[in-house]
C-alpha atoms as a PDB file:
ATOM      1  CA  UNK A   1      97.399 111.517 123.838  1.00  0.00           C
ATOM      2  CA  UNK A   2      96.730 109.259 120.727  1.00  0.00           C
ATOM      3  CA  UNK A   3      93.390 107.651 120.969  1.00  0.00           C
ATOM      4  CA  UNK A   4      92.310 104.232 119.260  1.00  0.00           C
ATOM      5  CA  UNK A   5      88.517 102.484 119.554  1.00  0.00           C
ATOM      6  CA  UNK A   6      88.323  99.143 119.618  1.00  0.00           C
ATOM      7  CA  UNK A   7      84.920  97.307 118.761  1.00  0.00           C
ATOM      8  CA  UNK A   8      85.456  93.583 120.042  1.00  0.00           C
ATOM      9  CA  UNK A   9      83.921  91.353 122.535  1.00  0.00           C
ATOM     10  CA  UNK A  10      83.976  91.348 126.061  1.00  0.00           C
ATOM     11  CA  UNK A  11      86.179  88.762 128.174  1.00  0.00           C
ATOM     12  CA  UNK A  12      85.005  88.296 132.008  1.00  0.00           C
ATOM     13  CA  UNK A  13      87.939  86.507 132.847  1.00  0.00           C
ATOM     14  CA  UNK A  14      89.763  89.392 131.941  1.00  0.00           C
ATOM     15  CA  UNK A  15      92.696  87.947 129.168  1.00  0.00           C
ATOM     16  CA  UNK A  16      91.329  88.351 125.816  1.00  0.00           C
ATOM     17  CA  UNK A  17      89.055  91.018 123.527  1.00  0.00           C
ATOM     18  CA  UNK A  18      88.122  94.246 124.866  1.00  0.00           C
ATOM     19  CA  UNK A  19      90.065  93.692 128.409  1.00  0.00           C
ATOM     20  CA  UNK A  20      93.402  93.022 126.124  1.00  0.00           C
ATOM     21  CA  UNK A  21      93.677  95.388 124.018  1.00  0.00           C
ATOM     22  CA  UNK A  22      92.832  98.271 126.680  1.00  0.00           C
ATOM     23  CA  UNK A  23      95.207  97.050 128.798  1.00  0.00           C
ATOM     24  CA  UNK A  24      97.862  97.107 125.378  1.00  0.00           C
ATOM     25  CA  UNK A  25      96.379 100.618 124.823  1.00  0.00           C
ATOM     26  CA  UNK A  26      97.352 101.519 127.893  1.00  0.00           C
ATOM     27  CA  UNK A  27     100.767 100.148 128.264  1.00  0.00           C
ATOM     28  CA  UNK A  28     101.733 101.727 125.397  1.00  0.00           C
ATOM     29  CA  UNK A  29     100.929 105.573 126.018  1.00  0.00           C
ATOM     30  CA  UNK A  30      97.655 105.629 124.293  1.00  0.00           C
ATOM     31  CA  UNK A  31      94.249 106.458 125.265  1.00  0.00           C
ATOM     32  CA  UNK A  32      91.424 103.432 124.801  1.00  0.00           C
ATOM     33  CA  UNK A  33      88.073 103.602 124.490  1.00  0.00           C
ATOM     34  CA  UNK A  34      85.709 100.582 123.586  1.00  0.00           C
ATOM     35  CA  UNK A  35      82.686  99.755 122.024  1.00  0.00           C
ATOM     36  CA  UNK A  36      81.453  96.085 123.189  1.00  0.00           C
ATOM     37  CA  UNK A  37      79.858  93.591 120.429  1.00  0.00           C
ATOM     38  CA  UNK A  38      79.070  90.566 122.593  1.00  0.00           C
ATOM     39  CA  UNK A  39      79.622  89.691 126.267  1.00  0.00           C
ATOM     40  CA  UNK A  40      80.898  86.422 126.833  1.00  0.00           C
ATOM     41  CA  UNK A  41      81.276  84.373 130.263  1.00  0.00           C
ATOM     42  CA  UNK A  42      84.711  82.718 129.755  1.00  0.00           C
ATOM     43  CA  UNK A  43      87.878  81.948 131.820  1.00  0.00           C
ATOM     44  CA  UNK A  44      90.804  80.622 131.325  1.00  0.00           C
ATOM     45  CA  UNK A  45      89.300  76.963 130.537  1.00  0.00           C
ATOM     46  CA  UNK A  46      86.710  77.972 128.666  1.00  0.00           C
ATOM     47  CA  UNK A  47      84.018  79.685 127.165  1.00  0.00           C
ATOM     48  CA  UNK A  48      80.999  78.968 128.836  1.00  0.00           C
ATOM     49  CA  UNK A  49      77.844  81.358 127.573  1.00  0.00           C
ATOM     50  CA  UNK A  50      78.087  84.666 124.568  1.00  0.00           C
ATOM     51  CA  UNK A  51      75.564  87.488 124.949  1.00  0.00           C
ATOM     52  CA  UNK A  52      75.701  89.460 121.479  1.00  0.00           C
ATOM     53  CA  UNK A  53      74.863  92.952 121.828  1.00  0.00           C
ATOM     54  CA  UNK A  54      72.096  94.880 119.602  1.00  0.00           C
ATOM     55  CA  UNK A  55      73.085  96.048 116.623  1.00  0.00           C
ATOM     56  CA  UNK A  56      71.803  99.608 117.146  1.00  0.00           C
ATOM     57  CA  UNK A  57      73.628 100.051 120.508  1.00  0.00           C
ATOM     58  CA  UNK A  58      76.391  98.886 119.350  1.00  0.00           C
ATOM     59  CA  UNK A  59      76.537 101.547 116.669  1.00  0.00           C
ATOM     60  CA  UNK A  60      75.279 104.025 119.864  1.00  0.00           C
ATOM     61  CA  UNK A  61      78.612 103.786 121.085  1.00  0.00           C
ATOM     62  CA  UNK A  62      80.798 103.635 118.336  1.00  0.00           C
ATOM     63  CA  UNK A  63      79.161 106.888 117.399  1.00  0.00           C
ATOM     64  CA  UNK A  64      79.615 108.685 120.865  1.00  0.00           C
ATOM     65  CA  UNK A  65      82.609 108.009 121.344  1.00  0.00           C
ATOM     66  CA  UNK A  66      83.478 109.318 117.911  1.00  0.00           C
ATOM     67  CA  UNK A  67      81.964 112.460 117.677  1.00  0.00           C
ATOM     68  CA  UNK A  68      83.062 113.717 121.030  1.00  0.00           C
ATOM     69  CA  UNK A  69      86.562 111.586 121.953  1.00  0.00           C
ATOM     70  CA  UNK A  70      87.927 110.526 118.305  1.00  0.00           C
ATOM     71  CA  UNK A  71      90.268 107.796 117.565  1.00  0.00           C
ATOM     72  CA  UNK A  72      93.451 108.051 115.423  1.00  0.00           C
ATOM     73  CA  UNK A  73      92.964 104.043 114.963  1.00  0.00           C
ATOM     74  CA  UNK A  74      90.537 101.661 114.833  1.00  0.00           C
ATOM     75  CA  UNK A  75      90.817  98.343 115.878  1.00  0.00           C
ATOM     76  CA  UNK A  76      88.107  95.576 115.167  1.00  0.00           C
ATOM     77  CA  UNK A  77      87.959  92.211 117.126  1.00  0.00           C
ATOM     78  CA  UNK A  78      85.351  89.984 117.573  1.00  0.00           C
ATOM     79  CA  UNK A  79      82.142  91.084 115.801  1.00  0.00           C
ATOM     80  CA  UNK A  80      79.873  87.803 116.086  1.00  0.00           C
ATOM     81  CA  UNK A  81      77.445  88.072 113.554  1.00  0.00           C
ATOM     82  CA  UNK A  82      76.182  89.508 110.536  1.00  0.00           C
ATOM     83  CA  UNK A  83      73.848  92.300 111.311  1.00  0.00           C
ATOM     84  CA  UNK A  84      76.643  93.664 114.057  1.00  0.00           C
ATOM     85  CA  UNK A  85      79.119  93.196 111.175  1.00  0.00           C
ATOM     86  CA  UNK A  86      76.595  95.387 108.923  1.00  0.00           C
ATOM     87  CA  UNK A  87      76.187  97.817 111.166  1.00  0.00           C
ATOM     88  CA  UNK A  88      80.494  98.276 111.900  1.00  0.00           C
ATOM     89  CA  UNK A  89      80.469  98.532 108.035  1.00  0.00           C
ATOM     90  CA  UNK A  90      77.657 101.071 108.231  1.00  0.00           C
ATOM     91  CA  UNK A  91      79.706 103.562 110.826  1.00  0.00           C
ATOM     92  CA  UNK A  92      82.595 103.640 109.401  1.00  0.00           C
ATOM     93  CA  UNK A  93      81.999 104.424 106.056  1.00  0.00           C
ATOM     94  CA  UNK A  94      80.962 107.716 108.352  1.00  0.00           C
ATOM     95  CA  UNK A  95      84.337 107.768 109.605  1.00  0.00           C
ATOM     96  CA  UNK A  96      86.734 107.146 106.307  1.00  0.00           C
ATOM     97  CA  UNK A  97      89.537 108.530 107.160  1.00  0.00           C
ATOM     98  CA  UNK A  98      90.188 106.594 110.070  1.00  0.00           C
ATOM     99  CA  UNK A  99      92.716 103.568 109.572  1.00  0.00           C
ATOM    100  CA  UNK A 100      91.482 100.093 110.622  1.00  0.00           C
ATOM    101  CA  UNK A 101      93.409  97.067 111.769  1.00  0.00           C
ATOM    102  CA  UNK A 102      91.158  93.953 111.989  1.00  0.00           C
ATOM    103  CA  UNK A 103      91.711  91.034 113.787  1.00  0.00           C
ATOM    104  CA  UNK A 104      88.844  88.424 112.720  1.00  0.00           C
ATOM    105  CA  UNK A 105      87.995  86.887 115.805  1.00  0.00           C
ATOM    106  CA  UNK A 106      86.667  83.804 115.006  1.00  0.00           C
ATOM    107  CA  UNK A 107      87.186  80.891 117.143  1.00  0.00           C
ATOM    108  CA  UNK A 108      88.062  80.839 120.487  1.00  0.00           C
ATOM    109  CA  UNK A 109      92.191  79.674 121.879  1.00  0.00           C
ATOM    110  CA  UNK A 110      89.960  76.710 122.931  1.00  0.00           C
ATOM    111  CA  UNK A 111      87.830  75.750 120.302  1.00  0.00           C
ATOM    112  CA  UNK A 112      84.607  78.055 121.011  1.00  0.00           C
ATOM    113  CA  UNK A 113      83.401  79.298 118.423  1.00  0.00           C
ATOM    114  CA  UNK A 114      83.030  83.471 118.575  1.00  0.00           C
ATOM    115  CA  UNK A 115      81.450  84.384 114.506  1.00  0.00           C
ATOM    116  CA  UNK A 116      78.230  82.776 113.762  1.00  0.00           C
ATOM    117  CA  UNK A 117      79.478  81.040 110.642  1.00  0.00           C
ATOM    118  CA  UNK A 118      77.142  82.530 108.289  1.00  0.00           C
ATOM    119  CA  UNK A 119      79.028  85.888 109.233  1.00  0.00           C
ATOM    120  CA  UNK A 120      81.956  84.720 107.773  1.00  0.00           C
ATOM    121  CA  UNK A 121      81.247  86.180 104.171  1.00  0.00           C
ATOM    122  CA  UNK A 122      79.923  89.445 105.436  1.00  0.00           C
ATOM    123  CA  UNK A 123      83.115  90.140 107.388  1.00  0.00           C
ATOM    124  CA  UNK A 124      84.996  89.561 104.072  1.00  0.00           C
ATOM    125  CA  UNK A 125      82.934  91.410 101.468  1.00  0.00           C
ATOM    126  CA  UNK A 126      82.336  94.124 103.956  1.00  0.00           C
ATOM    127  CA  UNK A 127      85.211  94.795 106.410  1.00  0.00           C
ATOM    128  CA  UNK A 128      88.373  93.398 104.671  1.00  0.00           C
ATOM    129  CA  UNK A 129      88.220  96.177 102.175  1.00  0.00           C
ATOM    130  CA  UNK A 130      87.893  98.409 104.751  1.00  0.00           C
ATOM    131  CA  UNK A 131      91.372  97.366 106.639  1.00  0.00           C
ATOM    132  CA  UNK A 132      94.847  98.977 106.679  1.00  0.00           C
ATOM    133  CA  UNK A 133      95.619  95.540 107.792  1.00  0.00           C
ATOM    134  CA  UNK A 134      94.491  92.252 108.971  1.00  0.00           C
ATOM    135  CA  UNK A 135      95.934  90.109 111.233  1.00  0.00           C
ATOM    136  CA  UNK A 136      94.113  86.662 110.862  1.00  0.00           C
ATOM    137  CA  UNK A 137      96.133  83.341 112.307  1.00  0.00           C
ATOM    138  CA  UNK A 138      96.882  80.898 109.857  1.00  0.00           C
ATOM    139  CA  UNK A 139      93.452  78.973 110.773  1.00  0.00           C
ATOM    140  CA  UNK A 140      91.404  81.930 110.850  1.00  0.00           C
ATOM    141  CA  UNK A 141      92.938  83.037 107.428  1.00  0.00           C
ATOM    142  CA  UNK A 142      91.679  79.504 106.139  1.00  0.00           C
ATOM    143  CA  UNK A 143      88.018  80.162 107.309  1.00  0.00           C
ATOM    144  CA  UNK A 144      88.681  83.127 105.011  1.00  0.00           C
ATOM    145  CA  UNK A 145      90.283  82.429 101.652  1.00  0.00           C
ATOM    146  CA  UNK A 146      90.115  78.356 101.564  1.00  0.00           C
ATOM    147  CA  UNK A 147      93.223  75.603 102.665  1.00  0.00           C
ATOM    148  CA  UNK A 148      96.436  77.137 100.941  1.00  0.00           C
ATOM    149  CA  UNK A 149      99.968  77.366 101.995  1.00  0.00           C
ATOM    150  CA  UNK A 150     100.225  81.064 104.145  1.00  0.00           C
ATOM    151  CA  UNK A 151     101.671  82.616 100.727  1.00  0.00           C
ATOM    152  CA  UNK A 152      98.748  82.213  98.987  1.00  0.00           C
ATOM    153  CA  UNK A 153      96.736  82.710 101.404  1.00  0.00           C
ATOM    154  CA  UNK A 154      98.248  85.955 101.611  1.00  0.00           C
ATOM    155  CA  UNK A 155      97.637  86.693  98.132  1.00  0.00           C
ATOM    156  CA  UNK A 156      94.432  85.316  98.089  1.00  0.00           C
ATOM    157  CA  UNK A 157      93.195  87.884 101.413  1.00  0.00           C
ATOM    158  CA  UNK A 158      95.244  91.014  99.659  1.00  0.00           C
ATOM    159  CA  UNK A 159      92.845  90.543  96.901  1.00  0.00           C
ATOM    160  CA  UNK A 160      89.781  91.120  98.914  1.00  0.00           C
ATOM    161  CA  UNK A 161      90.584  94.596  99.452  1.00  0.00           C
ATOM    162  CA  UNK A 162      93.298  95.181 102.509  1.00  0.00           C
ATOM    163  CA  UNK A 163      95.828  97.369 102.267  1.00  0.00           C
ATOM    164  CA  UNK A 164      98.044  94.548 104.012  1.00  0.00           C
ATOM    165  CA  UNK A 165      97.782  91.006 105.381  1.00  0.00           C
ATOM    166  CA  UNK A 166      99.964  90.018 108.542  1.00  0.00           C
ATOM    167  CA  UNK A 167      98.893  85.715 109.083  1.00  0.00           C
ATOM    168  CA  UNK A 168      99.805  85.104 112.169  1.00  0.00           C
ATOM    169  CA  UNK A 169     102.203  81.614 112.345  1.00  0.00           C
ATOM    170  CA  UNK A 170     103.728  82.745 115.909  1.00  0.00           C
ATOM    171  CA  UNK A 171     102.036  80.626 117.815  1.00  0.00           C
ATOM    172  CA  UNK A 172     103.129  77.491 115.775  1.00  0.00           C
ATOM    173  CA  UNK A 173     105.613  75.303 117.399  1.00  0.00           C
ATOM    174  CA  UNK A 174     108.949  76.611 115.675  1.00  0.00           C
ATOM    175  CA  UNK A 175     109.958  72.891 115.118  1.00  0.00           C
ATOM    176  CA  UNK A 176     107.461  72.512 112.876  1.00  0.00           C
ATOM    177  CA  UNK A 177     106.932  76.084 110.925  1.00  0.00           C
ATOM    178  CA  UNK A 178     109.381  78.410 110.162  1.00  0.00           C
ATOM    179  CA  UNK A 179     110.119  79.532 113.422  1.00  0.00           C
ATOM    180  CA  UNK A 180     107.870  82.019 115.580  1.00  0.00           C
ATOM    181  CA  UNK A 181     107.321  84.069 112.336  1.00  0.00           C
ATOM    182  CA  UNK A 182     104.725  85.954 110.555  1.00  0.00           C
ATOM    183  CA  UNK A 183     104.207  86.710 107.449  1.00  0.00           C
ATOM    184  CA  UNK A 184     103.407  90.135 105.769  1.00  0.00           C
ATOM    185  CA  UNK A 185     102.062  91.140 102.779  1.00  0.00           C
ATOM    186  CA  UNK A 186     101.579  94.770 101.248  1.00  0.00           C
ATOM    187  CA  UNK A 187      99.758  96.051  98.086  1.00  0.00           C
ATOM    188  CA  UNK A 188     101.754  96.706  95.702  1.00  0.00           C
ATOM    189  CA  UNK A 189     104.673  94.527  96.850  1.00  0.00           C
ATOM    190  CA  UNK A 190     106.342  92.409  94.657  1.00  0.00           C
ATOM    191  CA  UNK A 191     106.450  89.396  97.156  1.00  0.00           C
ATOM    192  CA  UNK A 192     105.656  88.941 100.863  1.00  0.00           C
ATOM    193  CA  UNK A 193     108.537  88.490 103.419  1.00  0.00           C
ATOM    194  CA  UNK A 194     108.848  86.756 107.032  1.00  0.00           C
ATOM    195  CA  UNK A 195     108.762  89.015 110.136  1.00  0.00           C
ATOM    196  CA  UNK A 196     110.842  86.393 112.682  1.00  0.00           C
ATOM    197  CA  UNK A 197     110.419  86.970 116.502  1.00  0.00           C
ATOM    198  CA  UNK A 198     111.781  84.902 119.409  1.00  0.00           C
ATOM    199  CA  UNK A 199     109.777  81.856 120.418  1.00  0.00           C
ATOM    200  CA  UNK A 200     108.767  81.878 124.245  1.00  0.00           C
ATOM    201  CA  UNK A 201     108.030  78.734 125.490  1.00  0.00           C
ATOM    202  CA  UNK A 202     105.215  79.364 127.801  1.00  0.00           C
ATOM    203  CA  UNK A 203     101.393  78.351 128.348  1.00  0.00           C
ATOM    204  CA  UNK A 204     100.536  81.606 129.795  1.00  0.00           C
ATOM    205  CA  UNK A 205      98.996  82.893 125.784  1.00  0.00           C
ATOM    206  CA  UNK A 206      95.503  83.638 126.615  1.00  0.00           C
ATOM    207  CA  UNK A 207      94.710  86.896 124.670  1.00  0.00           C
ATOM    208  CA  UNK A 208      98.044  86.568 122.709  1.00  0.00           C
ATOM    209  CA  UNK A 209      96.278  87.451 119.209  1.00  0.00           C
ATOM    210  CA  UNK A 210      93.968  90.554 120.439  1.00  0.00           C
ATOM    211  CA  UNK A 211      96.936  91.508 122.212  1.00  0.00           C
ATOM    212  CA  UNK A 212      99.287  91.773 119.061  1.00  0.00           C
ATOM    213  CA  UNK A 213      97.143  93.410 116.465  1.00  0.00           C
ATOM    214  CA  UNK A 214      96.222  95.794 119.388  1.00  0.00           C
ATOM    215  CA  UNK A 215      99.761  96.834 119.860  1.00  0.00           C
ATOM    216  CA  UNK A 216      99.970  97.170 116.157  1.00  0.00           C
ATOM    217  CA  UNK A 217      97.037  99.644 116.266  1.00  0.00           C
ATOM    218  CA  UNK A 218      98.936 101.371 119.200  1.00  0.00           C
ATOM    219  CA  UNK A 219     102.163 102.079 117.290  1.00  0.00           C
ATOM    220  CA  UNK A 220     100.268 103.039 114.648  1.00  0.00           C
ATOM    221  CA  UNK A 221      98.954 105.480 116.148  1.00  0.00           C
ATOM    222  CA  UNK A 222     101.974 106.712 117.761  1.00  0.00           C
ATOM    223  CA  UNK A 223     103.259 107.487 114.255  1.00  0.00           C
ATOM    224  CA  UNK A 224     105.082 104.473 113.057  1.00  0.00           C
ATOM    225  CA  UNK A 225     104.989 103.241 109.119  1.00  0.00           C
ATOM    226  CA  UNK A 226     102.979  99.952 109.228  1.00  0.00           C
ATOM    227  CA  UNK A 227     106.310  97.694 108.939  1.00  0.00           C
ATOM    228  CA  UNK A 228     107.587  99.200 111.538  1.00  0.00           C
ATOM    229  CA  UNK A 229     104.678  99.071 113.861  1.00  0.00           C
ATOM    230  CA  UNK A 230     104.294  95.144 113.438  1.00  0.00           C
ATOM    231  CA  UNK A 231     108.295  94.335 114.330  1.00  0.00           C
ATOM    232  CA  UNK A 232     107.415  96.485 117.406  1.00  0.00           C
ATOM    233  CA  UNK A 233     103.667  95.403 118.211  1.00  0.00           C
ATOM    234  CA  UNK A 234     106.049  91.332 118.004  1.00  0.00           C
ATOM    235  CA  UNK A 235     108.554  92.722 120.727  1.00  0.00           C
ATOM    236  CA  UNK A 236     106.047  93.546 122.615  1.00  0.00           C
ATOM    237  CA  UNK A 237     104.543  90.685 122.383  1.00  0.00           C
ATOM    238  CA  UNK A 238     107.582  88.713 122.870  1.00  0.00           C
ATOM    239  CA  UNK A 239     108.280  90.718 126.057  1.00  0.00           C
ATOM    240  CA  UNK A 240     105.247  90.313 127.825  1.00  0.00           C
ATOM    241  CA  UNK A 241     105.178  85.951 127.035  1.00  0.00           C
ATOM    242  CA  UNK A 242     108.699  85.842 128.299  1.00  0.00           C
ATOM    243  CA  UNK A 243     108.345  88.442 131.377  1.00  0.00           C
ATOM    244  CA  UNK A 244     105.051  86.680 132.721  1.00  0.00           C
ATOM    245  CA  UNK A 245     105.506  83.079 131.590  1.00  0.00           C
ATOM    246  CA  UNK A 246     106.033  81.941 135.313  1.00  0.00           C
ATOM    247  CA  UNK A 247     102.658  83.323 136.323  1.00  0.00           C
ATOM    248  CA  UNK A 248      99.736  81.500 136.957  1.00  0.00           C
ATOM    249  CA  UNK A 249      96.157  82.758 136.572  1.00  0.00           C
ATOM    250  CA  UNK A 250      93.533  80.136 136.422  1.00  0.00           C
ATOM    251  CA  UNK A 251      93.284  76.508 135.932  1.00  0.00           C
ATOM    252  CA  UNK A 252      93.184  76.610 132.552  1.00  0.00           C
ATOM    253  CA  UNK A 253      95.719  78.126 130.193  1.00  0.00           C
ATOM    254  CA  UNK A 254      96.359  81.649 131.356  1.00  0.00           C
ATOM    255  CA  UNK A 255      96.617  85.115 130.009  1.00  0.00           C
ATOM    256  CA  UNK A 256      99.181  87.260 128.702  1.00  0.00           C
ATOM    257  CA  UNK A 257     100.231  89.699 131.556  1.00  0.00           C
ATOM    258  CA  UNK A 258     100.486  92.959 129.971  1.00  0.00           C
ATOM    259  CA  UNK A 259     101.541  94.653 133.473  1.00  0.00           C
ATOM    260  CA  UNK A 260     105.431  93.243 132.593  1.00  0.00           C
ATOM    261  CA  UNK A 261     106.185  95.647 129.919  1.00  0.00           C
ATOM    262  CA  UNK A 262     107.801  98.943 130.453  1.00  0.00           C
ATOM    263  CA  UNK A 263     107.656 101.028 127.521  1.00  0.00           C
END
C-alpha cells in the first residue's frame, strides 16, 4: 500500500484541504494520513472563521506519523502562516528523501483569504526549493513571482528552486484561455509545453485544486514519471467534474464528488 502525508488545512464542510485529498488518496489505491495546519469553519458559500494550529503540534504529527507509518509522497496544502511554514521546512529537511508536491493554498475558491500575507515570502524562500513540483493557479502563481504571462511565470517559479512548475489555467473559461489547459515546466527543459484536458461545464468545483495536485501525489506514488502522473491526476480530475456535475451539495457552489471515479 503506497502511503502519502498531506499537511493542509482542515475543511468542515467536507470539499476542500485535508477532506479532499484523503478522499483522492483513497480513490486511488493509496493509503492517507494527515497532519492538520489550521481548522477552518467553511461550507460551500463560504469561509466563515480559521483556527491555525500550533506550530509545535503540528510538527507532533508530522513526526509520528513519519517515524512509525512513512509516506512515499508528501503533499503540502494550506500552511497559513509563517512560523507553521518554518516549522514544515524544519521537518522535512529530517525527511529528504521524500518527494514533495505543493499546492500553495492561498486564497480561498471564494475570495477568503487562507496565508497570512506576510507568509507569502517564507513559503517561497523556504518550501519551493523543497518541491518536486508545484501546482499554483495562475492567481496564486502571481502572489508568487509578480503579474507575467503563465510562461514567465513559469520560468520565473522554476528559478526559485522546484524541480517543476504545473500553473494551473483549467479552471479558466476555455473561451477565453487556451482551453482547459495547464502548463508544465521542468528543469532542465528547453521550453514548457501545454497539458490540454476536456473542459466540464459544471459549478460543482469546490476542492477542484487540492483535489488535482493530490491525485498527482497519488500517481506518484504509485510509480508514475512526473509527466505522466499530471495527464493522469487531469483525467481524474476531468472524470470526477463530469460524473458528479448534476449533484448538488449546499447552497453555495459545491464540491467535487470524488465517490464517481472507479479506478
Amino acid at each position: 500500500m503506497k502511503r502519502i502525508l498531506t499537511i493542509a488545512g482542515s475543511d468542515s464542510g467536507g470539499g476542500a484541504g485535508i477532506q479532499a485529498d484523503l478522499k483522492t488518496f483513497l480513490s486511488l489505491g493509496c493509503y492517507g494520513a494527515s497532519a492538520i495546519t489550521a481548522l477552518t469553519a467553511q461550507n460551500t458559500i463560504g469561509v466563515y472563521g480559521i483556527s491555525s494550529t500550533a506550530p509545535r503540534f503540528v510538527e507532533n504529527q508530522i513526526r509520528v506519523v513519519l517515524e512509525d507509518i512513512g509516506a512515499d509522497v508528501i503533499k503540502l496544502g494550506m500552511l497559513f502562516n509563517v512560523e507553521i511554514i518554518e516549522t514544515v521546512s524544519k521537518v522535512l529537511g529530517d525527511f529528504p528523501d521524500i518527494p514533495v508536491v505543493l499546492d500553495p493554498v492561498m486564497v480561498s475558491q471564494l475570495g477568503h483569504p487562507l496565508l497570512e500575507p506576510v507568509a507569502i515570502a517564507a513559503l517561497r524562500d523556504l518550501l519551493l526549493p523543497r518541491a518536486l513540483v508545484i501546482t499554483p493557479n495562475l492567481d496564486e502563481a502571481r502572489f508568487l513571482a509578480g503579474d507575467l504571462d503563465i510562461e514567465e511565470l513559469a520560468l520565473k517559479l522554476l528559478d526559485m528552486g522546484p524541480q517543476a512548475v504545473l500553473i494551473r489555467a483549467g479552471h479558466l473559461n476555455p473561451k477565453l484561455f487556451l482551453g482547459a489547459q495547464d502548463y508544465l515546466l521542468r528543469a532542465g527543459a528547453p521550453k514548457g509545453v501545454f497539458l490540454g484536458n476536456h473542459w466540464v461545464d459544471t459549478r460543482n468545483t469546490h476542492g477542484r485544486g487540492c483535489t488535482l495536485s493530490a491525485a498527482i501525489a497519488s500517481y506518484l506514488a504509485r510509480g508514475l514519471e512526473l509527466s505522466d502522473a499530471i495527464l493522469e491526476a487531469q483525467r481524474y480530475l476531468t472524470e470526477l467534474l463530469s460524473t458528479g456535475t448534476n449533484v448538488k451539495i449546499g447552497f453555495g457552489t459545491s464540491p467535487v464528488c470524488h465517490s464517481f471515479f472507479r479506478n
